[in-house]
Protein backbone atom coordinates (compact mmCIF):
# COMPACT_ATOMS: atom_id res chain seq x y z
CA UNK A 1 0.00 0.00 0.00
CA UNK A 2 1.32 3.46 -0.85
CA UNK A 3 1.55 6.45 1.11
CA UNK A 4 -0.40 8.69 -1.34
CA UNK A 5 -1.10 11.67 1.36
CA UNK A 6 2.78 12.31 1.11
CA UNK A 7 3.84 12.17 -2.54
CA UNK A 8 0.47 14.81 -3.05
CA UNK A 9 2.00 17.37 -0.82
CA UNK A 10 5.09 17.00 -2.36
CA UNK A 11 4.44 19.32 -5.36
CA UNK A 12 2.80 21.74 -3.41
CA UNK A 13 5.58 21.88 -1.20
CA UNK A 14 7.95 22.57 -4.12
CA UNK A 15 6.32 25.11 -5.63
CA UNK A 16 5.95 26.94 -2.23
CA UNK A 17 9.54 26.52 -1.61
CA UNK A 18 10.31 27.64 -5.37
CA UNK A 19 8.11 30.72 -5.17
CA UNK A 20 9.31 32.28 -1.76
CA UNK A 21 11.73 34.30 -3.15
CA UNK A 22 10.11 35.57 -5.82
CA UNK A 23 6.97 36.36 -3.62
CA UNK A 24 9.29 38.17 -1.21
CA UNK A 25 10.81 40.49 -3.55
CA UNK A 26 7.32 41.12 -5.62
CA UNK A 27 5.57 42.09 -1.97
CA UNK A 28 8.46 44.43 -1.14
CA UNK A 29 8.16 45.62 -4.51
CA UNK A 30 4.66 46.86 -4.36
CA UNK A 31 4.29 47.17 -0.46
CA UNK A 32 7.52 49.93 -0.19
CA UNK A 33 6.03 52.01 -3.41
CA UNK A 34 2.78 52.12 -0.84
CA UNK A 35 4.63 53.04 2.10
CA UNK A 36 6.61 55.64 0.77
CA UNK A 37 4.13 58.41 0.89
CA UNK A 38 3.29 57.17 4.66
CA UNK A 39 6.79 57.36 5.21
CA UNK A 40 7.59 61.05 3.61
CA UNK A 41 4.37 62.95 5.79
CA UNK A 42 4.96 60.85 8.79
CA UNK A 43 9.21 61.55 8.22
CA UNK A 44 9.77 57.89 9.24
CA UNK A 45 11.44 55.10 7.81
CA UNK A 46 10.71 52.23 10.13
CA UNK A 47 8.23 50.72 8.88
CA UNK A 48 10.04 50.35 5.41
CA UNK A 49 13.35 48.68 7.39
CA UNK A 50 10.87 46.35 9.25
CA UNK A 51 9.63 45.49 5.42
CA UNK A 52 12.44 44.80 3.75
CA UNK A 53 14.19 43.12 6.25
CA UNK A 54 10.81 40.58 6.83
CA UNK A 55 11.75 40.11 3.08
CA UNK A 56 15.53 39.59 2.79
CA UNK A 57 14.75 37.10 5.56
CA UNK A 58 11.60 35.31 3.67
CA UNK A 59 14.29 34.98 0.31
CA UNK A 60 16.90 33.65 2.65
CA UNK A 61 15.19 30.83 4.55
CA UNK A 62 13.97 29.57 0.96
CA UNK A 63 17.58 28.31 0.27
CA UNK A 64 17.32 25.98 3.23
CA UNK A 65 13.67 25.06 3.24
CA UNK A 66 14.84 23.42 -0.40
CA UNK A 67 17.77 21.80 0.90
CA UNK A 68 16.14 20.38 3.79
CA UNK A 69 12.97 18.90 1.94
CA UNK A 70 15.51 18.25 -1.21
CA UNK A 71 13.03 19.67 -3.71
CA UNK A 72 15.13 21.42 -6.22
CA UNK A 73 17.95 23.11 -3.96
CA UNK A 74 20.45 23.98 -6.64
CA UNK A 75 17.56 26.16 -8.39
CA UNK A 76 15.93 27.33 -5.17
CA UNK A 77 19.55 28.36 -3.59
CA UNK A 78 20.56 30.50 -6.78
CA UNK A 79 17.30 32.26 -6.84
CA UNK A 80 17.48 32.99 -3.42
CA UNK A 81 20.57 33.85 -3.39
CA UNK A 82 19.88 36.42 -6.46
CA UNK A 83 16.50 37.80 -5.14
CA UNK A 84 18.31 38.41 -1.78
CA UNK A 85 21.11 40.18 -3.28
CA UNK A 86 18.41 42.75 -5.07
CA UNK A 87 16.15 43.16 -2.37
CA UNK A 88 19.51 44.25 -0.71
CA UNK A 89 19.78 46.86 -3.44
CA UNK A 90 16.73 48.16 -3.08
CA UNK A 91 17.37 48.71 0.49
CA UNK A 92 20.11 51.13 -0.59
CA UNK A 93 17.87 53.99 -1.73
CA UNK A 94 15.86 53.41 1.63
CA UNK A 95 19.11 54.01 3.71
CA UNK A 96 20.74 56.61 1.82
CA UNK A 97 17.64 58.72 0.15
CA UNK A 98 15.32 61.04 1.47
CA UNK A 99 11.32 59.38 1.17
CA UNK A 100 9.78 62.34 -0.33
CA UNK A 101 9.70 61.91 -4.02
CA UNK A 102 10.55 65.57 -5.66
């Protein structure tokens, strides 16, 4: 008899694992464009650091997640690793730049 309950999640679970990073870096996408008005009249960045860093984090624990259920790590680690490394880039213009858009 076959364990079908298993090899049903299985797919799911790769295509979660897959998508993380992507998802991360699309929500920071749209979700910082939101914020930065908020951020310009209020004159606070916080809530854009606590973003992006929820985000860097959600690319970066994709990497492992693959590993550890071996559902396409090489894939999973190199588009983690490349999503990371942008949403790192985009946390450049929040450090350095004013919010208010001239």
């Amino acid at each position: 008899m076959m364990n079908t309950s298993g090899s049903a999640r299985q797919p799911s679970r790769q295509w979660s694992v897959l998508l993380m990073a992507p998802a991360a870096w699309l929500s920071a996408l749209g979700i910082l464009f939101t914020l930065s008005e908020d951020a310009c009249t209020s004159d606070a960045r916080q809530p854009l650091w606590a973003l992006i860093t929820i985000c860097i984090v959600a690319a970066l624990i994709s990497a492992p997640l693959a590993w550890r259920a071996r559902s396409l790590p090489e894939t999973v680690s190199g588009l983690s690793a490349i999503l990371s490394a942008v949403l790192m880039l985009v946390a450049v213009p929040v450090l350095l730049f004013d919010s208010c858009r001239p």
